[in-house]
Structures are given as structure tokens and as C-alpha cells.
C-alpha atoms as a PDB file:
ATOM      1  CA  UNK A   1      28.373  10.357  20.937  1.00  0.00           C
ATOM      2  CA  UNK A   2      24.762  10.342  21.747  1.00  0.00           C
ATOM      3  CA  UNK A   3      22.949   6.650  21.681  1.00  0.00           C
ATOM      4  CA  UNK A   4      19.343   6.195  20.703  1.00  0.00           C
ATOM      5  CA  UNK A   5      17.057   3.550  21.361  1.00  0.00           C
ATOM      6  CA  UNK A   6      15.689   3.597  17.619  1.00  0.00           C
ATOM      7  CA  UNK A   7      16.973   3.254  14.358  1.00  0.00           C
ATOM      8  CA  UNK A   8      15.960   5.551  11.513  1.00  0.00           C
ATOM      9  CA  UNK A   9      16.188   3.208   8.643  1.00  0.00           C
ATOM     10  CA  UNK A  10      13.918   5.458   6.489  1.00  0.00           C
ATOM     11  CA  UNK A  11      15.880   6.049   3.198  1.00  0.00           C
ATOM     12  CA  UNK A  12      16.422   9.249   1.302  1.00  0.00           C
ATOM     13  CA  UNK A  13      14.300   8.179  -1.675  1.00  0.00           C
ATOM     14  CA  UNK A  14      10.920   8.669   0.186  1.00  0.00           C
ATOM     15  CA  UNK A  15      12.242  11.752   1.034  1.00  0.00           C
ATOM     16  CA  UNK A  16       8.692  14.205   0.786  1.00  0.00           C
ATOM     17  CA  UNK A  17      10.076  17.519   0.838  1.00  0.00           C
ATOM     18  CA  UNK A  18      12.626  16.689  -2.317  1.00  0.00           C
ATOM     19  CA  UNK A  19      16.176  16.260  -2.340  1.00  0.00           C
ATOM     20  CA  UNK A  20      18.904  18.941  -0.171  1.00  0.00           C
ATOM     21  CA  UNK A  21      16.497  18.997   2.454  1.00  0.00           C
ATOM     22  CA  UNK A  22      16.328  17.903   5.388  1.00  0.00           C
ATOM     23  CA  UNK A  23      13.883  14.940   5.966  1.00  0.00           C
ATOM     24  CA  UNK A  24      11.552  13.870   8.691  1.00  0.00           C
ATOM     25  CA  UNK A  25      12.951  11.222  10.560  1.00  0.00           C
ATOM     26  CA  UNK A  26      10.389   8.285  11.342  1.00  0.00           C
ATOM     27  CA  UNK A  27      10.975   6.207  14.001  1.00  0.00           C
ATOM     28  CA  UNK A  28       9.752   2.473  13.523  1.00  0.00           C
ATOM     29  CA  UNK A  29       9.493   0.149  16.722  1.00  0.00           C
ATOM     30  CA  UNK A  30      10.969  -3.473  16.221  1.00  0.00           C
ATOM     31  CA  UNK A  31       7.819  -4.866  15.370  1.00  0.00           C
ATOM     32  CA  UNK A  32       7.438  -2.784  12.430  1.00  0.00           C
ATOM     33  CA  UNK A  33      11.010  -3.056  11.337  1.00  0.00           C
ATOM     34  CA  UNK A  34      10.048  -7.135  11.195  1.00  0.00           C
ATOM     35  CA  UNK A  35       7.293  -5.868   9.069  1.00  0.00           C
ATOM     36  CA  UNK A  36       9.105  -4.187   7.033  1.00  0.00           C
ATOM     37  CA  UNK A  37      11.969  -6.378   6.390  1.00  0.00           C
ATOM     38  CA  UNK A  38       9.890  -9.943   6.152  1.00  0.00           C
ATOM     39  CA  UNK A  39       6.497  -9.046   4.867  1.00  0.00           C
ATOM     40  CA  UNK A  40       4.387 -11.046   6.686  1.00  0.00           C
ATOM     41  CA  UNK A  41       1.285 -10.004   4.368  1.00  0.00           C
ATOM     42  CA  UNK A  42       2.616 -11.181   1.416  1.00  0.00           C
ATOM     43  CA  UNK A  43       2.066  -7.859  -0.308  1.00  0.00           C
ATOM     44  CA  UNK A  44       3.389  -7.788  -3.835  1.00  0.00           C
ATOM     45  CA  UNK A  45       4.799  -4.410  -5.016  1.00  0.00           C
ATOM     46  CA  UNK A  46       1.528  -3.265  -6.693  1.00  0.00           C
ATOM     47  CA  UNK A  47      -0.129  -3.716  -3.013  1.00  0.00           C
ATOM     48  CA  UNK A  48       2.963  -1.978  -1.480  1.00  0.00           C
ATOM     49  CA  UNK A  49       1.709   0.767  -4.168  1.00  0.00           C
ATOM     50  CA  UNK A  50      -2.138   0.465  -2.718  1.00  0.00           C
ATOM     51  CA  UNK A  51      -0.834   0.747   0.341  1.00  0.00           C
ATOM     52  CA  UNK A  52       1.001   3.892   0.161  1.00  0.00           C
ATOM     53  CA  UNK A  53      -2.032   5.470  -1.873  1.00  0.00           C
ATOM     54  CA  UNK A  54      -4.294   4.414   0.995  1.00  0.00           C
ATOM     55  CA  UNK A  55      -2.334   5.667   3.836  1.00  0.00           C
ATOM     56  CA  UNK A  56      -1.334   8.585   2.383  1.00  0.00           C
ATOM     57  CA  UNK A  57      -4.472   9.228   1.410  1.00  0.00           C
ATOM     58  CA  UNK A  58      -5.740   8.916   5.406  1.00  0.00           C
ATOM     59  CA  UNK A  59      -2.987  11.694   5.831  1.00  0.00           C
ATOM     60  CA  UNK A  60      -1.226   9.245   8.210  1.00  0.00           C
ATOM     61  CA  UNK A  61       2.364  10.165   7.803  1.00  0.00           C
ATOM     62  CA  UNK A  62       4.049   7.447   9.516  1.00  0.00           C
ATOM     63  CA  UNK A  63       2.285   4.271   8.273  1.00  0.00           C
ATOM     64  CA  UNK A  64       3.067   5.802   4.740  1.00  0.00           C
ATOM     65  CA  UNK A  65       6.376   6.176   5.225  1.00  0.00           C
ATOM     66  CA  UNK A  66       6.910   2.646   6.314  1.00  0.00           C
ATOM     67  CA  UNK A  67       5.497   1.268   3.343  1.00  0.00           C
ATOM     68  CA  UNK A  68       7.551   3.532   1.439  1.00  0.00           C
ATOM     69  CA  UNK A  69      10.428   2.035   3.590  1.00  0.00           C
ATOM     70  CA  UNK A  70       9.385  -1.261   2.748  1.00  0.00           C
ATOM     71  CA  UNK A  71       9.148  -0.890  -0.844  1.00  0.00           C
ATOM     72  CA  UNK A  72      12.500   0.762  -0.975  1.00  0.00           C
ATOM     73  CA  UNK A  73      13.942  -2.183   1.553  1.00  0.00           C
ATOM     74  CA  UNK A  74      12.129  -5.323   1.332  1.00  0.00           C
ATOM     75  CA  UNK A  75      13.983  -8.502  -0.124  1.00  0.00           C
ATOM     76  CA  UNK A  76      10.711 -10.216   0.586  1.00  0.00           C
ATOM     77  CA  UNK A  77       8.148  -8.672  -1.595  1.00  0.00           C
ATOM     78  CA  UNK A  78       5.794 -11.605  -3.024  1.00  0.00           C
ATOM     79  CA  UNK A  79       5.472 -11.880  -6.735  1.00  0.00           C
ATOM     80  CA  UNK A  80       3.287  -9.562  -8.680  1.00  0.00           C
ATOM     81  CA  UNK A  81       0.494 -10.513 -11.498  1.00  0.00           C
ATOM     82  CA  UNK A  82      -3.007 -10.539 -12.311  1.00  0.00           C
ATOM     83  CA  UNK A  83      -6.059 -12.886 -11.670  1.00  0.00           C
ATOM     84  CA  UNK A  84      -7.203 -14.835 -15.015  1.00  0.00           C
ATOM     85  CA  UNK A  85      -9.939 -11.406 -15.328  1.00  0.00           C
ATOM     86  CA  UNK A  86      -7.604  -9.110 -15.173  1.00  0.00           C
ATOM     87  CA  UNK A  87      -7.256  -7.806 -12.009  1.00  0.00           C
ATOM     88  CA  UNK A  88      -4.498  -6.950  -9.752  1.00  0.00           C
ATOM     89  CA  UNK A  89      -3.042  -8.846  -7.287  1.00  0.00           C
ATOM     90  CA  UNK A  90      -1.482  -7.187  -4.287  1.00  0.00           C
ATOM     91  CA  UNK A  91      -0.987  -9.614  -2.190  1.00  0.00           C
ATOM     92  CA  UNK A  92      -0.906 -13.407  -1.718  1.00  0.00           C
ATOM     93  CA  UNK A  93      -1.392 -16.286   0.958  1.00  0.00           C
ATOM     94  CA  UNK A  94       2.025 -18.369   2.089  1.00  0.00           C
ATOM     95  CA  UNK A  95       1.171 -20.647  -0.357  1.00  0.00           C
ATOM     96  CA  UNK A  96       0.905 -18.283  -3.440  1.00  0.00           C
ATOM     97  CA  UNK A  97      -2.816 -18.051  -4.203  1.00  0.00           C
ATOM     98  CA  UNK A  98      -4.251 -14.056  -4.033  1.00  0.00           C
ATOM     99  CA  UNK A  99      -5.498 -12.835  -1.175  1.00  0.00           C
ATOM    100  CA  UNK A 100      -5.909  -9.357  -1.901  1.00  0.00           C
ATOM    101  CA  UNK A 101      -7.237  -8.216  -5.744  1.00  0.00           C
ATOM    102  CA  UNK A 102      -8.041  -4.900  -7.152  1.00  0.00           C
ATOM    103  CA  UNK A 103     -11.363  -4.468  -6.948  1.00  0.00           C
ATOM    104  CA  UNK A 104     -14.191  -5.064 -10.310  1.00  0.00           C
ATOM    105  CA  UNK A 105     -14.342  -2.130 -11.710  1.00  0.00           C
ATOM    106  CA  UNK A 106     -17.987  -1.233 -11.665  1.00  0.00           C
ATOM    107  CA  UNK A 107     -19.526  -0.625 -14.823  1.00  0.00           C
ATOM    108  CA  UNK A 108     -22.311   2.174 -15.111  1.00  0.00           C
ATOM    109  CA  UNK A 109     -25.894   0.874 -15.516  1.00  0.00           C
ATOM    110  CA  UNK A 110     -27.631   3.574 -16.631  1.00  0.00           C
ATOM    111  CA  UNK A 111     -31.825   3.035 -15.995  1.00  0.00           C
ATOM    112  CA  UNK A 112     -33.830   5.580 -17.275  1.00  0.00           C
ATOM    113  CA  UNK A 113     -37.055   5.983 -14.918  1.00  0.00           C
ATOM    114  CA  UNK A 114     -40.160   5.360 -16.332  1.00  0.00           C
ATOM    115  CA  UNK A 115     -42.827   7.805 -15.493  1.00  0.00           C
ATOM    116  CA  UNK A 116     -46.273   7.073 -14.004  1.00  0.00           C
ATOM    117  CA  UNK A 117     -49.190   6.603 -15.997  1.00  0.00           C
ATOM    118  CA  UNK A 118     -51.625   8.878 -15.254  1.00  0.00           C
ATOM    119  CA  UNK A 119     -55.609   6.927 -14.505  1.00  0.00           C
ATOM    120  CA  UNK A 120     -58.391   8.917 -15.345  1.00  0.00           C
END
């Protein structure tokens, strides 16, 4: 038996390249398996979402995969819901106010430019 000093705790359903093959093993040091198990950023599972489009989006493989684990594995994901204007929240403060909210979505003021008038 070979012994490791890491645990890959990564589960099959974040699996990129699809099911029967084999998957990329991340390796996650302890202070990111705290992370991942207690949540210390009260994210809610809509900012677990946002996180995972953000990361993935930055092509950085390994922070997206841990909050892929974490969504798959956290007990401690904070409760979802939306502000009283309808936005997100995706995460909240220890005592349950939101921290993090989707952002307004801008609405599109169109100006039309006037043109110069011409002095003779």
C-alpha cells in the first residue's frame, strides 16, 4: 500500500470529462478542506453557483473544482433568497443579513446626441 499525504475528496459528479473516464484528481490542502466543509463565507448555493461561473470562467481549474466540491459536500451552505428588489443573495454575514447580492442589472439609457448648431 502506498500512503499519501493528501486526500482526494473531489467527487465523481464534478467529474469534467463525463462519466467512464478517468478524472483529474485535485489535491486540496487542509485549509481548503476547512473551507470546504464549514463555509466560512457564508455562501448560499446560488453564490456557490457564482463562484464556479467566476472561476471557471478565469480558467483556474483547481479553485473551480473546490467549489464544485463544496457544493457537492457542504452541510454548511447558508440559506438562499433574494433582497426585497429582487436580487440574489449569495452569501450572508454570521448573523444572516446579505453580504454578497447579484448585481442591478443596468438598464440601457439610450441619449441621442444632439448636433451643433451651426452660427453664421
Amino acid at each position: 500500500m502506498v500512503e499519501t499525504d493528501y486526500v482526494d475528496i473531489t467527487p465523481a459528479s464534478i467529474d469534467p470529462l463525463g462519466p467512464g473516464n478517468k478524472k483529474p484528481m485535485y489535491v486540496f490542502q487542509e485549509t481548503e478542506w476547512r473551507q470546504i466543509r464549514e463555509n466560512p463565507g457564508q455562501l448560499t448555493r446560488e453564490g456557490l453557483q457564482k463562484k464556479i461561473e467566476l472561476w471557471t470562467n478565469s480558467n483556474n481549474k483547481h479553485v473551480a473544482a473546490k467549489y464544485r466540491t463544496m457544493l457537492a459536500q457542504c452541510e454548511k451552505v447558508a440559506v438562499s433568497g433574494k433582497t426585497t428588489d429582487g436580487r440574489v443573495i449569495y452569501s450572508r454575514s454570521k448573523t444572516g443579513t446579505p453580504n454578497w447580492v447579484e448585481e442591478d442589472k443596468p438598464t440601457l439609457n439610450v441619449h441621442h446626441e444632439q448636433k451643433p448648431i451651426k452660427k453664421n
